[in-house]
C-alpha atoms as a PDB file:
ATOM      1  CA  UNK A   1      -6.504   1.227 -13.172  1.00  0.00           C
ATOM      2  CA  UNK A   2      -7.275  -2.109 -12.650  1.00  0.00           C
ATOM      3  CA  UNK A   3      -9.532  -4.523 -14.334  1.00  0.00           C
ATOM      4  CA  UNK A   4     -11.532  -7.005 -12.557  1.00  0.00           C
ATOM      5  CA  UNK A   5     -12.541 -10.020 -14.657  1.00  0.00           C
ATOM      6  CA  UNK A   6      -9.823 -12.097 -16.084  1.00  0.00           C
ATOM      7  CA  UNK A   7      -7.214 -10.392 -13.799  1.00  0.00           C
ATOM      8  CA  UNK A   8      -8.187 -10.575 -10.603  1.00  0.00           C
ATOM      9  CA  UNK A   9     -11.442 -12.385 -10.766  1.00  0.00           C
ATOM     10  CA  UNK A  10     -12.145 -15.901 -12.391  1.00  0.00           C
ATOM     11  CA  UNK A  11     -15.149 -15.010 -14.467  1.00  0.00           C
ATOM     12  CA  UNK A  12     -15.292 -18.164 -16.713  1.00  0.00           C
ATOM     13  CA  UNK A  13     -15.045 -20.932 -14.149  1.00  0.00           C
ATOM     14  CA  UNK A  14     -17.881 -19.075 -12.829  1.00  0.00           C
ATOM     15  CA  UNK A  15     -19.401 -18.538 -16.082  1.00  0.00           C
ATOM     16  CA  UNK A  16     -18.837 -22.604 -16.527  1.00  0.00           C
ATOM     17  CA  UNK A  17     -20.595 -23.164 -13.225  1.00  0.00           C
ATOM     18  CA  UNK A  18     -23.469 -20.730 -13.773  1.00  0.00           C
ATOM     19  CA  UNK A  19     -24.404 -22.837 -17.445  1.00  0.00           C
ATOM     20  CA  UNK A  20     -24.150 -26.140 -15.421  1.00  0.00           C
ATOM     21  CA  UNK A  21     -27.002 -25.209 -13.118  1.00  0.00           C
ATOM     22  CA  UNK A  22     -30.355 -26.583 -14.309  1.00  0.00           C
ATOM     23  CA  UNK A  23     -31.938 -23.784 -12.738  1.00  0.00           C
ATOM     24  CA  UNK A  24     -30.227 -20.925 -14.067  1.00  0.00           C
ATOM     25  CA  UNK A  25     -30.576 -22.330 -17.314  1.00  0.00           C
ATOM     26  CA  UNK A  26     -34.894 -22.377 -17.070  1.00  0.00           C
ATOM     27  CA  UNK A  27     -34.245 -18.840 -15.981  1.00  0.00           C
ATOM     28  CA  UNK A  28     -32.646 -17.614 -18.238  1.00  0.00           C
ATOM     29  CA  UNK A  29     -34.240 -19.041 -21.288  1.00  0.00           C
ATOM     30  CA  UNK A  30     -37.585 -17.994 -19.776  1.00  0.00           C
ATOM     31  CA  UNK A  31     -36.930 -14.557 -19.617  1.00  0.00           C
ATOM     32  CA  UNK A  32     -39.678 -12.250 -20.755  1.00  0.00           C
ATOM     33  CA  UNK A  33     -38.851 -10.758 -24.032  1.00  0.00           C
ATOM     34  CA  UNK A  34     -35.608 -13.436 -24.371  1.00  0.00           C
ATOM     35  CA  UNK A  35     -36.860 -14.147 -28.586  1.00  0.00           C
ATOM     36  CA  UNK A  36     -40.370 -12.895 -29.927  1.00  0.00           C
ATOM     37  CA  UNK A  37     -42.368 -14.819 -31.868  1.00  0.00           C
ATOM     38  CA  UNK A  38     -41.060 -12.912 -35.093  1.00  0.00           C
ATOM     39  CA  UNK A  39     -36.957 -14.391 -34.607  1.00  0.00           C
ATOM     40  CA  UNK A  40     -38.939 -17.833 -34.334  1.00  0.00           C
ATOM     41  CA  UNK A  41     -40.308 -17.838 -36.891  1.00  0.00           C
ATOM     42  CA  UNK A  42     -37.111 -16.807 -38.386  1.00  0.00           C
ATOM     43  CA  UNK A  43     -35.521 -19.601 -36.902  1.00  0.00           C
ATOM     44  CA  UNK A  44     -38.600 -21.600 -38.348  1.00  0.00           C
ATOM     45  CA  UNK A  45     -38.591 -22.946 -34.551  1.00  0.00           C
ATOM     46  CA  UNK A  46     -41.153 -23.439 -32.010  1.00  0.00           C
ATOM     47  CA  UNK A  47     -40.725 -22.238 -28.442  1.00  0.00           C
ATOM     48  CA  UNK A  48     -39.952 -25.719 -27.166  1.00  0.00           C
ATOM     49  CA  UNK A  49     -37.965 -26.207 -30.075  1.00  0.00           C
ATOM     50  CA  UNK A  50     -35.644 -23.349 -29.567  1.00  0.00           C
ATOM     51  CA  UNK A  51     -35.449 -24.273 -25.827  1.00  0.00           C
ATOM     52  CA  UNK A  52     -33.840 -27.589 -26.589  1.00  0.00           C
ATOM     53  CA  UNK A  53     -31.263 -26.071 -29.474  1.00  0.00           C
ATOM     54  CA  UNK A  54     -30.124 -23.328 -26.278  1.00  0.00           C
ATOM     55  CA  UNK A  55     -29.870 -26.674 -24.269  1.00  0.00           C
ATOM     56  CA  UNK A  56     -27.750 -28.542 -26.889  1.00  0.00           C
ATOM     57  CA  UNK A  57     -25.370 -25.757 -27.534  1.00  0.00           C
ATOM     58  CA  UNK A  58     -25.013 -25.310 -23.441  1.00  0.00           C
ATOM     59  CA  UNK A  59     -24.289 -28.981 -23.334  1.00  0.00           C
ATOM     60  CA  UNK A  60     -21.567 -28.475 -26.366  1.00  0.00           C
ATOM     61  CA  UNK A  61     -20.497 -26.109 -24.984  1.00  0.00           C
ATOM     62  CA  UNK A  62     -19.705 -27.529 -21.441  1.00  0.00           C
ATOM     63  CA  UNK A  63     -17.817 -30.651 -23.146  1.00  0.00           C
ATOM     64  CA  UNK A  64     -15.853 -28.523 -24.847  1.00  0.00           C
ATOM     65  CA  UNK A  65     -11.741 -28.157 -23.504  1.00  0.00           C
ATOM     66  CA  UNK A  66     -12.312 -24.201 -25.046  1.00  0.00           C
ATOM     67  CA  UNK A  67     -10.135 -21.917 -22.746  1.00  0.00           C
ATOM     68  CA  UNK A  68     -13.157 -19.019 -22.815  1.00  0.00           C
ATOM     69  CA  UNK A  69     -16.360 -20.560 -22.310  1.00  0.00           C
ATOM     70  CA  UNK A  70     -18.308 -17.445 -22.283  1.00  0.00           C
ATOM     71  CA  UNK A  71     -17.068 -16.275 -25.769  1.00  0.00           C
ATOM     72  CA  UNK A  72     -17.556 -19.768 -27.055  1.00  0.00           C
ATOM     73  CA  UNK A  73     -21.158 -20.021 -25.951  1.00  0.00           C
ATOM     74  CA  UNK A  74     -21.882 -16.345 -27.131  1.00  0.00           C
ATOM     75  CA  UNK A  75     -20.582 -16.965 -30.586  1.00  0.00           C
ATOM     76  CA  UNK A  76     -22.386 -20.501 -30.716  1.00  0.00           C
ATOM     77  CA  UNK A  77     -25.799 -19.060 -29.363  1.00  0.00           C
ATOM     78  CA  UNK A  78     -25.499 -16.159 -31.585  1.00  0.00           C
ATOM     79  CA  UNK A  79     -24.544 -17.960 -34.984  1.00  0.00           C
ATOM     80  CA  UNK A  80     -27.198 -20.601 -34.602  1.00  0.00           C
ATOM     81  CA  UNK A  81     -30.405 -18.856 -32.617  1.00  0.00           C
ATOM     82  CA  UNK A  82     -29.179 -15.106 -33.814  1.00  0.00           C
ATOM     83  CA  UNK A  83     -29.158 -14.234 -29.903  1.00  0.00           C
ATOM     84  CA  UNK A  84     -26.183 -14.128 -27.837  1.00  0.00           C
ATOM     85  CA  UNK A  85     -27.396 -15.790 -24.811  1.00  0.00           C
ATOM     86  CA  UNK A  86     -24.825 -15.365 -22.839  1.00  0.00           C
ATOM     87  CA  UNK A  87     -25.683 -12.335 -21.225  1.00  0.00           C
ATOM     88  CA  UNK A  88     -29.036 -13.948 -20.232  1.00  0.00           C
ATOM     89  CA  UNK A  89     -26.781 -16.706 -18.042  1.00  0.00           C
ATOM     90  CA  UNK A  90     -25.177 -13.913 -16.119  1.00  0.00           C
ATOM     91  CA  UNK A  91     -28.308 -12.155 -15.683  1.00  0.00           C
ATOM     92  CA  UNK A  92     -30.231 -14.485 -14.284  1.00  0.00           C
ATOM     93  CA  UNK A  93     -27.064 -15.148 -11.665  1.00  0.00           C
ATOM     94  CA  UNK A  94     -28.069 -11.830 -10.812  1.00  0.00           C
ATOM     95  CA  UNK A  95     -25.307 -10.083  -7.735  1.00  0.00           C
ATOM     96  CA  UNK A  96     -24.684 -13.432  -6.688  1.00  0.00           C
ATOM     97  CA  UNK A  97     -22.532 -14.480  -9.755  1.00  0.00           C
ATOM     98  CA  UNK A  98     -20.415 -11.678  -9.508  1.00  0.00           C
ATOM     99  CA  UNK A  99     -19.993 -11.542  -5.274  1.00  0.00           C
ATOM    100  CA  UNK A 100     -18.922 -15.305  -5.254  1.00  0.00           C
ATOM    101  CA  UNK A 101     -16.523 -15.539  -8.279  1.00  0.00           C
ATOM    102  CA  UNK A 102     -13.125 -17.304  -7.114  1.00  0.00           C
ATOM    103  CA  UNK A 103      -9.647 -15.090  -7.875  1.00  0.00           C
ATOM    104  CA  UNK A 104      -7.761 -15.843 -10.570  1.00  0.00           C
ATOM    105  CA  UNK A 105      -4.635 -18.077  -9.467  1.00  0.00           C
ATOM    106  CA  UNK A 106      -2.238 -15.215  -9.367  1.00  0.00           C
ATOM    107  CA  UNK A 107      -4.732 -12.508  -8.388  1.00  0.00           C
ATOM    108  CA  UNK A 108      -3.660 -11.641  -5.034  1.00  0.00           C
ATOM    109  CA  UNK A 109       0.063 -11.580  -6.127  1.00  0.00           C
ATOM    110  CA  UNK A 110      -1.042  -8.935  -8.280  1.00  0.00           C
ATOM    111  CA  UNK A 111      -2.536  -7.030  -5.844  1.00  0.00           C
ATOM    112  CA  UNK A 112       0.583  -7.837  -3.387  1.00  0.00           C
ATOM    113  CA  UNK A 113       3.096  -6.414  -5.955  1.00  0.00           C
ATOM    114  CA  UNK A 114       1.401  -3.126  -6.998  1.00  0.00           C
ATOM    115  CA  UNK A 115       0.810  -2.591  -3.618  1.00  0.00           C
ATOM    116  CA  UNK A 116       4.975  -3.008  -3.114  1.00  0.00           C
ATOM    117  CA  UNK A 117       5.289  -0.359  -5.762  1.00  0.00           C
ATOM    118  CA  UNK A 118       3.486   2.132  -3.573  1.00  0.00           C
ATOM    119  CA  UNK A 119       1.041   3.075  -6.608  1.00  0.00           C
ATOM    120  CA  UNK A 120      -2.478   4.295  -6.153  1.00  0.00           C
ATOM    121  CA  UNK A 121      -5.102   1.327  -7.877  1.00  0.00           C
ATOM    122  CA  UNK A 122      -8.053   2.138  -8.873  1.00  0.00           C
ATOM    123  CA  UNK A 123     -10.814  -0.742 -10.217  1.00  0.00           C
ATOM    124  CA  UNK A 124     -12.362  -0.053 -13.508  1.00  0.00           C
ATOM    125  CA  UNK A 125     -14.715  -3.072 -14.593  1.00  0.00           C
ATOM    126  CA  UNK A 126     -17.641  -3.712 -16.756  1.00  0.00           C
ATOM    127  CA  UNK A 127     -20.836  -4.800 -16.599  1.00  0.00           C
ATOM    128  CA  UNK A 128     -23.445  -4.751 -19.103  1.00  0.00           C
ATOM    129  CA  UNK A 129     -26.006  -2.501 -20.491  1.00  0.00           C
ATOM    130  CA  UNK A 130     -29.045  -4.659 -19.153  1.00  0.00           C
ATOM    131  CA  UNK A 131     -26.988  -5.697 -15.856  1.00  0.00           C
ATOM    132  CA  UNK A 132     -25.206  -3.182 -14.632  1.00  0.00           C
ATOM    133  CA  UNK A 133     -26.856  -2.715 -11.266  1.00  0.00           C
ATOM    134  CA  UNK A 134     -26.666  -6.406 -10.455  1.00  0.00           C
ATOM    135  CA  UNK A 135     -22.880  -5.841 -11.527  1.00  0.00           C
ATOM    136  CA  UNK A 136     -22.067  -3.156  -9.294  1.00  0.00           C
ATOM    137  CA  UNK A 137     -23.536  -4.483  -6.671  1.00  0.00           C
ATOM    138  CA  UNK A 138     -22.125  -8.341  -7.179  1.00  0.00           C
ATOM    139  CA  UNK A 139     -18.500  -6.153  -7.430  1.00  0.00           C
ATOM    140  CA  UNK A 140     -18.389  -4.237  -4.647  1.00  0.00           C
ATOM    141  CA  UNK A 141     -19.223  -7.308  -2.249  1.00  0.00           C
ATOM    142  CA  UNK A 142     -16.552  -8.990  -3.925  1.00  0.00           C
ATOM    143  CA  UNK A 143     -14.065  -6.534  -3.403  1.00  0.00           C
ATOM    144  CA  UNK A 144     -15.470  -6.189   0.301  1.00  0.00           C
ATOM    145  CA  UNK A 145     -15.856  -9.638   0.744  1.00  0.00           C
ATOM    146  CA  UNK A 146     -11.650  -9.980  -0.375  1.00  0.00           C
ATOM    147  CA  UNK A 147      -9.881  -6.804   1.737  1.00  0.00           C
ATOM    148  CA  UNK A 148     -10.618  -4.349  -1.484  1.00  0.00           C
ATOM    149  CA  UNK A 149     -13.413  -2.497  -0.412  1.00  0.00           C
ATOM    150  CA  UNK A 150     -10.766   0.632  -0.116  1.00  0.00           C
ATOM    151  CA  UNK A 151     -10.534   0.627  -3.394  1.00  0.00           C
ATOM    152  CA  UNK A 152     -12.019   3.609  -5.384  1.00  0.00           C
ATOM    153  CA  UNK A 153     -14.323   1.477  -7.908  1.00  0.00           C
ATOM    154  CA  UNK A 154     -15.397   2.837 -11.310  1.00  0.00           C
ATOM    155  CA  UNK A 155     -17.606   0.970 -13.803  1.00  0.00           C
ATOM    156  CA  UNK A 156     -18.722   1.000 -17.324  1.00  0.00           C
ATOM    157  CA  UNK A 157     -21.683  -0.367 -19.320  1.00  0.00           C
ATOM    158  CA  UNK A 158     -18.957  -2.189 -22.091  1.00  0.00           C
ATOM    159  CA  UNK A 159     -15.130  -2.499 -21.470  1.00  0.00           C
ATOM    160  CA  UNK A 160     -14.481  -0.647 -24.856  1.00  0.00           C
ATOM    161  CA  UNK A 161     -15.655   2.225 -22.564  1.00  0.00           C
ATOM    162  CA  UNK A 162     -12.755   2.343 -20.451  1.00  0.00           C
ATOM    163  CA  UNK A 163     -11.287   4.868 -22.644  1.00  0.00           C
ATOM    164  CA  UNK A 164     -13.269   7.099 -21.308  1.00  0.00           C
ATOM    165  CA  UNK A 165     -10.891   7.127 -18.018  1.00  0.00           C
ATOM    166  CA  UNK A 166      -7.666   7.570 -19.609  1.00  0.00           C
ATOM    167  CA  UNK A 167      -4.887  10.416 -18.839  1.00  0.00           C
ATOM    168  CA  UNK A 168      -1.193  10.068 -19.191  1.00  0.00           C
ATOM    169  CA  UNK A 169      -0.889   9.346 -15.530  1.00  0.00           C
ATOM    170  CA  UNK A 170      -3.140   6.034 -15.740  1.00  0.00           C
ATOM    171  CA  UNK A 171      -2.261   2.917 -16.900  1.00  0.00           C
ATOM    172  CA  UNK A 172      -5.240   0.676 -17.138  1.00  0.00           C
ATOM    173  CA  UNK A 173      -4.127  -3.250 -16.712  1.00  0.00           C
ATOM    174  CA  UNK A 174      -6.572  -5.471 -18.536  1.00  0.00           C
ATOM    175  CA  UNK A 175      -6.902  -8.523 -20.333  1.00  0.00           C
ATOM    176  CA  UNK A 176      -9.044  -7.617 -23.224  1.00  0.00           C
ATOM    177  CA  UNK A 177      -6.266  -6.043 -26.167  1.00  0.00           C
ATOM    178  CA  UNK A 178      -9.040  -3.837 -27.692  1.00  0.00           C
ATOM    179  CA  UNK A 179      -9.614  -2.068 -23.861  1.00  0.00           C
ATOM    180  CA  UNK A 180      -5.890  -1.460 -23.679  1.00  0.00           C
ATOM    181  CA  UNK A 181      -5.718  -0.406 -27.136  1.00  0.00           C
ATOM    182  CA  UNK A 182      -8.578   2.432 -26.742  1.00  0.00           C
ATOM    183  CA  UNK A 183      -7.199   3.150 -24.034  1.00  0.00           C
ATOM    184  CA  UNK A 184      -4.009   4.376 -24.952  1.00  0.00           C
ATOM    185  CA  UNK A 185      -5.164   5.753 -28.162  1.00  0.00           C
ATOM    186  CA  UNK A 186      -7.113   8.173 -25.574  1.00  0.00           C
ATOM    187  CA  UNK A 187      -4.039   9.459 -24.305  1.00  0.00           C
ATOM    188  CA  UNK A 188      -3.605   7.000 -21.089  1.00  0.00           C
ATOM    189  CA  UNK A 189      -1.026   4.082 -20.929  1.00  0.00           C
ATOM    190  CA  UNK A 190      -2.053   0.066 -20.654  1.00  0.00           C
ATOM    191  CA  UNK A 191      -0.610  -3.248 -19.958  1.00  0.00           C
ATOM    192  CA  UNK A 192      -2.991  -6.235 -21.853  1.00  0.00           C
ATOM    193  CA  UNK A 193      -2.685  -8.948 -18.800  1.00  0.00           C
ATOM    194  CA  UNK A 194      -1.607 -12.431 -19.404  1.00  0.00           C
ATOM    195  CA  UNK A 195      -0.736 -13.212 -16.093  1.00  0.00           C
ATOM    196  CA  UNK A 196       1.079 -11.698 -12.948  1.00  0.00           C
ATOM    197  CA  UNK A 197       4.343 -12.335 -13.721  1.00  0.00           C
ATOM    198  CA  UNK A 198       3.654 -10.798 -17.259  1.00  0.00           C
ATOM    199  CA  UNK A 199       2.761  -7.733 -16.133  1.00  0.00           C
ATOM    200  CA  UNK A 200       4.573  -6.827 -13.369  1.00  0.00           C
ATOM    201  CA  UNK A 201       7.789  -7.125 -15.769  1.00  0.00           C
ATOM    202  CA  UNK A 202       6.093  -5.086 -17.894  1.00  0.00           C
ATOM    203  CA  UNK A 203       5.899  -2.539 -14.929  1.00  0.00           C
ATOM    204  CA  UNK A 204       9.414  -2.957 -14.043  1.00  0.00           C
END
């Protein structure tokens, strides 16, 4: 079973890309229910006011060298305005973020070798609990869109649900260690992804 983000597709360059659009950003700050009036005044901050502290932490963040900009900007957002924005971002991408996200370097290698091995692949992604339609959708096209759309496709509201897929005859190759970790402790068998070369030694 194979995961989608961070193996075969490049979610943080698209991630990066998404934050840099003026646009996206009004969206997604403006979205109905985003912070109610009680978390300002929490924050002792005025609507305006926390619109520019989300806008100093996205422009922070976008300077930044940091190797995962989405964690980076959830952890910032969350630690300062006690809401992980991130999300949000994504969101307000809606199917498009997810359909037009560039492969990861050695992604079609990947694909290439387990396809050599003559195994059946399965995708197993995530989405979110507030995006998952928009996720599914945004998937599937890319999978279409990049000589995948053969593949069966399964999906989950959080990656730490994975587990829920496991057997002994899957092996679920993904580049979050806590997936791979649940997933094996469920009874399946897991390969934490680093790159392409990585894990097709491990395979070997």
């Amino acid at each position: 079973m194979l995961d989608m983000d961070g193996v075969l597709c490049d979610f943080d360059t698209q991630f990066r890309k998404l934050l840099s659009d003026d646009v996206v950003f009004g969206a997604a700050v403006s979205r109905p229910k985003l912070v109610s009036a009680k978390k300002l005044s929490d924050l002792n901050l005025t609507l305006p006011q926390f619109i520019d502290k989300c806008d100093e932490i996205r422009t922070k963040v976008l300077r930044s060298n940091h190797s995962d900009i989405y964690g980076l900007f959830k952890s910032e957002t969350k630690s300062q305005l006690k809401v992980p924005l991130s999300w949000s971002f994504v969101a307000a991408g809606k199917t498009t973020f997810w359909s037009t996200m560039k492969w990861m370097p050695d992604g079609p290698q990947l694909i290439d070798q387990l396809r050599a091995f003559n195994v059946p692949i399965q995708i197993l992604t995530a989405g979110s609990r507030s995006n998952t339609d928009f996720c599914s959708v945004g998937k599937r096209q890319w999978l279409s869109n990049n000589g995948l759309g053969d593949l069966p496709f399964n999906i989950v509201s959080m990656g730490t649900e994975k587990y829920k897929y496991a057997t002994p005859t899957r092996l679920l190759i993904d580049d979050t260690a806590k997936n791979v970790e649940l997933f094996i402790g469920s009874g399946g068998q897991g390969i934490v992804h680093t790159s392409t070369k990585s894990t097709i030694n491990q395979l070997r």
